[in-house]
C-alpha atoms as a PDB file:
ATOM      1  CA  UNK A   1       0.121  42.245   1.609  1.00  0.00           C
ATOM      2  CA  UNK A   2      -0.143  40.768  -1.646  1.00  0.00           C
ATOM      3  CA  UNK A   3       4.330  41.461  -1.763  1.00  0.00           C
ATOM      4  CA  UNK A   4       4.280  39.730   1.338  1.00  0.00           C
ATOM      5  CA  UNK A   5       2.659  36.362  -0.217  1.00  0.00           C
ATOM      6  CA  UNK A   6       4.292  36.685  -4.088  1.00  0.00           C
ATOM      7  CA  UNK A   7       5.463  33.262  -3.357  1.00  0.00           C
ATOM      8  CA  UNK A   8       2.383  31.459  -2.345  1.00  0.00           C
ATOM      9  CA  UNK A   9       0.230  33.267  -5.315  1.00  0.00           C
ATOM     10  CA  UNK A  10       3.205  32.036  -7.693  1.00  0.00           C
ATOM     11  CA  UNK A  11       2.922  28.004  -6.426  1.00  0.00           C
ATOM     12  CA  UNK A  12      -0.803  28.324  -6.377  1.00  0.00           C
ATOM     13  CA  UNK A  13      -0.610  29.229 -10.340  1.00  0.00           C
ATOM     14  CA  UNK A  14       1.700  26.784 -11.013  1.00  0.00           C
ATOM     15  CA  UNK A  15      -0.122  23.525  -9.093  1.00  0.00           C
ATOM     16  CA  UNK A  16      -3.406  24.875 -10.881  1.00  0.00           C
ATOM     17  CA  UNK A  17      -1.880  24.545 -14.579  1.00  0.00           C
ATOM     18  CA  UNK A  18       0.120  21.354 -13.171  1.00  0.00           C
ATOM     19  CA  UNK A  19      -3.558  20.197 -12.396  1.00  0.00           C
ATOM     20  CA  UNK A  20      -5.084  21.385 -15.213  1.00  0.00           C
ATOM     21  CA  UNK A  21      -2.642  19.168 -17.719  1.00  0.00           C
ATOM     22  CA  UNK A  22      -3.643  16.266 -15.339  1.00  0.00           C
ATOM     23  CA  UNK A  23      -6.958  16.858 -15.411  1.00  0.00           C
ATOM     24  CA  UNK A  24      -6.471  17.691 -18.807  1.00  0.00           C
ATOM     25  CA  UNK A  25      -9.142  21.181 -18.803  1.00  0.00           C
ATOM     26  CA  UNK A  26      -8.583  24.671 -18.843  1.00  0.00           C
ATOM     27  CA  UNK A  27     -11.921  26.708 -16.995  1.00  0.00           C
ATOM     28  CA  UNK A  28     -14.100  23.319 -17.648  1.00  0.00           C
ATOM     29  CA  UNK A  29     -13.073  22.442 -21.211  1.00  0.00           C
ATOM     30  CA  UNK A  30     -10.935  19.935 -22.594  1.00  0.00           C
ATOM     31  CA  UNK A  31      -7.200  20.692 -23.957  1.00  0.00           C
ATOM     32  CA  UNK A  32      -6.701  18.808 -27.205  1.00  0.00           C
ATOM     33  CA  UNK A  33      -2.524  18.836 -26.461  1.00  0.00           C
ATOM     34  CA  UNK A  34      -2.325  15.652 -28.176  1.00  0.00           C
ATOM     35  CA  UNK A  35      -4.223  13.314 -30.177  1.00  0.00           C
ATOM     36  CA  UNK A  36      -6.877  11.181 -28.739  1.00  0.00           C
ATOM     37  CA  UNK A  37      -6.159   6.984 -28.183  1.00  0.00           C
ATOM     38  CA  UNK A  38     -10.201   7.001 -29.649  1.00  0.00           C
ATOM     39  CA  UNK A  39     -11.200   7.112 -33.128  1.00  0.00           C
ATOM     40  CA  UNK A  40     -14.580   7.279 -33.708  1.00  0.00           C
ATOM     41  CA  UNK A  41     -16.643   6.093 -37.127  1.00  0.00           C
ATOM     42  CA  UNK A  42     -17.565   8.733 -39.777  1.00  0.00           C
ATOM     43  CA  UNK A  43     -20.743   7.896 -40.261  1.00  0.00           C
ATOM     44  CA  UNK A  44     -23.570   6.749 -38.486  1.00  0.00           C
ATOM     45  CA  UNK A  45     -27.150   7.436 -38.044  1.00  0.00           C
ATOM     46  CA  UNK A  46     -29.237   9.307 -35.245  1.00  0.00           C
ATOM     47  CA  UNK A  47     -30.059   6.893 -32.572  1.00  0.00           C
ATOM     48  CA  UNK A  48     -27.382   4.545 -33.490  1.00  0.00           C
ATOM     49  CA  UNK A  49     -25.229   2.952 -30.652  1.00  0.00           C
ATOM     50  CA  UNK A  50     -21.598   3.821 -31.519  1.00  0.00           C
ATOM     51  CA  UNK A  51     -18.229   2.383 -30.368  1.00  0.00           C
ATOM     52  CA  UNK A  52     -15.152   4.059 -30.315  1.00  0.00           C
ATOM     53  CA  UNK A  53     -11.820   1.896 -31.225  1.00  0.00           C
ATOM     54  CA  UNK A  54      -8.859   2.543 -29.061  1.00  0.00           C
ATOM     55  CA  UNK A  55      -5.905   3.382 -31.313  1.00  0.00           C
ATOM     56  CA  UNK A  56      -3.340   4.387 -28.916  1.00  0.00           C
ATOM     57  CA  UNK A  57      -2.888   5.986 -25.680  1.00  0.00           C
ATOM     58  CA  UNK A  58      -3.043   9.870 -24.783  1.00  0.00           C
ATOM     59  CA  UNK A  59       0.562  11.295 -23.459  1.00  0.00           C
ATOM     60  CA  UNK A  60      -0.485  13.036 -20.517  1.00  0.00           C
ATOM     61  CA  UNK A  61      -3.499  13.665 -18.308  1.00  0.00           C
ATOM     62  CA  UNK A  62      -7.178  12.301 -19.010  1.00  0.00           C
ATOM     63  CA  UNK A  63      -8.001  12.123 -22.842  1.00  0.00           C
ATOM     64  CA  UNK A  64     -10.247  14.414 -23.942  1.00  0.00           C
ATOM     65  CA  UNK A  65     -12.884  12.022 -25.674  1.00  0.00           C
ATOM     66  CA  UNK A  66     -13.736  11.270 -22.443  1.00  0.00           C
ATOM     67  CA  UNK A  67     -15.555  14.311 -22.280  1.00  0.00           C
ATOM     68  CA  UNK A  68     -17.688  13.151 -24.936  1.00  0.00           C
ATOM     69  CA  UNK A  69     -18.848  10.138 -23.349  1.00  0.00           C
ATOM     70  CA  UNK A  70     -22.093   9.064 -21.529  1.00  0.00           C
ATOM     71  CA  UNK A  71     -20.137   8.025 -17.786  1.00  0.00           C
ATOM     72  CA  UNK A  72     -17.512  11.351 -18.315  1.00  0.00           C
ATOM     73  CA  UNK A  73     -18.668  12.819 -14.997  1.00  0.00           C
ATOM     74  CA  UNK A  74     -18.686   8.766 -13.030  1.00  0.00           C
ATOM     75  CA  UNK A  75     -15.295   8.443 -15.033  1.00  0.00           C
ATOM     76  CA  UNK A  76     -13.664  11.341 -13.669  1.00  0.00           C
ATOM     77  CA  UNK A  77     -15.030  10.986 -10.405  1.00  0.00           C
ATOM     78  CA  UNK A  78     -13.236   8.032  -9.679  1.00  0.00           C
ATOM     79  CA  UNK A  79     -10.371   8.921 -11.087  1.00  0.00           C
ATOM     80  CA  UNK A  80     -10.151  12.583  -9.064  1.00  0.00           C
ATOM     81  CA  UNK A  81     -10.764   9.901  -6.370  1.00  0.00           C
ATOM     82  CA  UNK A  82      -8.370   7.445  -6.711  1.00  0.00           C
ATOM     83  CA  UNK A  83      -5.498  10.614  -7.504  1.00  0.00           C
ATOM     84  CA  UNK A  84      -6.896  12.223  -4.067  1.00  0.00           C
ATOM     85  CA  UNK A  85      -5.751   8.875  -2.628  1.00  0.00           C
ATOM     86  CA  UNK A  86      -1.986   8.702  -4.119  1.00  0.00           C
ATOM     87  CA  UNK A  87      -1.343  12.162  -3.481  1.00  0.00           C
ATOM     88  CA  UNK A  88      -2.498  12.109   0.368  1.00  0.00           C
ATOM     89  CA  UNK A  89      -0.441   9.014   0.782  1.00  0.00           C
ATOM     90  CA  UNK A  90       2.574  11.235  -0.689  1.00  0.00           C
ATOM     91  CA  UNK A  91       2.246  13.478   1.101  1.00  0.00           C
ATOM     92  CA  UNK A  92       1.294  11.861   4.640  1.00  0.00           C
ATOM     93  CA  UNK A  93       5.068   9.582   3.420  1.00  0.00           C
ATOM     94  CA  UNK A  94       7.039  13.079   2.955  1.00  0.00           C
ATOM     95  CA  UNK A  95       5.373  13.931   6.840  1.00  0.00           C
ATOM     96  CA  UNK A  96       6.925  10.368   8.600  1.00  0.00           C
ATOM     97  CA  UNK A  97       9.798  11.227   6.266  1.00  0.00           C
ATOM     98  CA  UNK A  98      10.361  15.143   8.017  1.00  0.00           C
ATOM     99  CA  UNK A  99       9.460  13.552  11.548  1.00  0.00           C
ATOM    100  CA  UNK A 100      12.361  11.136  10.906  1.00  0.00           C
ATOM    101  CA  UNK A 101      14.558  13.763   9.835  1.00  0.00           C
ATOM    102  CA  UNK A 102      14.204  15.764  13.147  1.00  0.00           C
ATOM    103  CA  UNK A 103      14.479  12.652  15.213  1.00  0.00           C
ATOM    104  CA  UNK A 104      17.945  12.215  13.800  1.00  0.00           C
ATOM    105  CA  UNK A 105      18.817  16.217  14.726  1.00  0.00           C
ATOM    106  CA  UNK A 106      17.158  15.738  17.925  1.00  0.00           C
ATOM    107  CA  UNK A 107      19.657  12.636  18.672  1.00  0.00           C
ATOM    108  CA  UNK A 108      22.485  14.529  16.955  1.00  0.00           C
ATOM    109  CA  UNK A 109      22.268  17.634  19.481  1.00  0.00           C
ATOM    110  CA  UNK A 110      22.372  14.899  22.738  1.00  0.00           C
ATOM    111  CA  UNK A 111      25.123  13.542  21.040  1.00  0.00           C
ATOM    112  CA  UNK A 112      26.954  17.130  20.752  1.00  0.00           C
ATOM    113  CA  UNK A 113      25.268  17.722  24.599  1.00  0.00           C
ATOM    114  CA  UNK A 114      27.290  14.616  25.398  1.00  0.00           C
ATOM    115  CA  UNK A 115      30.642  15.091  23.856  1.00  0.00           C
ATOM    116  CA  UNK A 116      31.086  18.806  24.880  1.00  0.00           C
ATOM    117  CA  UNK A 117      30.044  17.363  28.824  1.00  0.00           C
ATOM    118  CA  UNK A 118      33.058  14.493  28.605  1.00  0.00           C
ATOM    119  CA  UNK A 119      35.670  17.108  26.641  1.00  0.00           C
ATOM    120  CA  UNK A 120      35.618  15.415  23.285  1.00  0.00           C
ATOM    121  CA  UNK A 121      36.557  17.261  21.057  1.00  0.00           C
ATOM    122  CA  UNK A 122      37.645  15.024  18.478  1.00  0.00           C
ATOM    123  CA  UNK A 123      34.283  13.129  18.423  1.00  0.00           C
ATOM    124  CA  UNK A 124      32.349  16.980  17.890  1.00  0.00           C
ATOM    125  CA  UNK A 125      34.892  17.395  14.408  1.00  0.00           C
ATOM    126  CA  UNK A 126      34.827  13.846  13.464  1.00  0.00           C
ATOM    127  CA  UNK A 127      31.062  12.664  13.810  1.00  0.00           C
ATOM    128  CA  UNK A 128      28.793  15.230  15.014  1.00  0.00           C
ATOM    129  CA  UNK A 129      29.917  18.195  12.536  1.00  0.00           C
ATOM    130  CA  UNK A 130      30.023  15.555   9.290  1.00  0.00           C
ATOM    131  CA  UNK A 131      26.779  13.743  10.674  1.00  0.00           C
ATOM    132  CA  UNK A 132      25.234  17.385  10.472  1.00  0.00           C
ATOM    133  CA  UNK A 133      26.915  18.421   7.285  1.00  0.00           C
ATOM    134  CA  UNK A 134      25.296  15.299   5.513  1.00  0.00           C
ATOM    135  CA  UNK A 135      21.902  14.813   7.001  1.00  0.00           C
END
């Protein structure tokens, strides 16, 4: 069973680490891949408010001084959120997209219906055989 579904258990690994460099955490920790955009000050004193000062931007996924920060978990919420949005509109796009796609062949086999029924055989090699060959 588990031959049977190799496949599936190897895209399911891959999507997780492709979603754990977005998400930028392995098992609920932060990667440090990269450096942070924050830099902190050195020295402060307990019970001090302290600022961090943006000094660039990180490469890839969510930095991981936001897991340091008091609104990490609202932070990440939203973001998960607004991700959860992009990535259902991709995929409900690649959906229309296939439905399109087997309009076309639905309309290309009348077609083929059509010429075979009046004898054409020209119009079978010259549009229905390339229109299949490039769709």
């Amino acid at each position: 069973m588990v031959y049977a579904g190799r496949y599936i258990a190897l895209m399911m690994g891959a999507f997780s680490i492709y979603t754990g460099l977005i998400y930028n955490d392995i098992f609920s920790k932060p990667l440090s891949l990269f450096r942070s955009g924050w830099e902190w000050p050195e020295k402060f004193e307990v019970g001090q408010t302290v600022n961090a000062k943006q000094v660039g931007v990180y490469p890839l996924g969510i930095d991981y001084a936001w897991h340091l920060a008091d609104n990490q978990l609202l932070f990440s919420n939203s973001y998960k959120m607004k991700m959860s949005v992009v990535l259902g509109f991709c995929h409900v796009y690649e959906l229309l997209n296939a439905l399109s796609n087997l309009q076309m062949l639905f309309s290309l086999c009348f077609s083929f219906v059509n010429y075979r029924n009046f004898g054409s055989t020209l119009d079978i090699y010259a549009n229905f055989l390339p229109s299949i060959i490039f769709m």
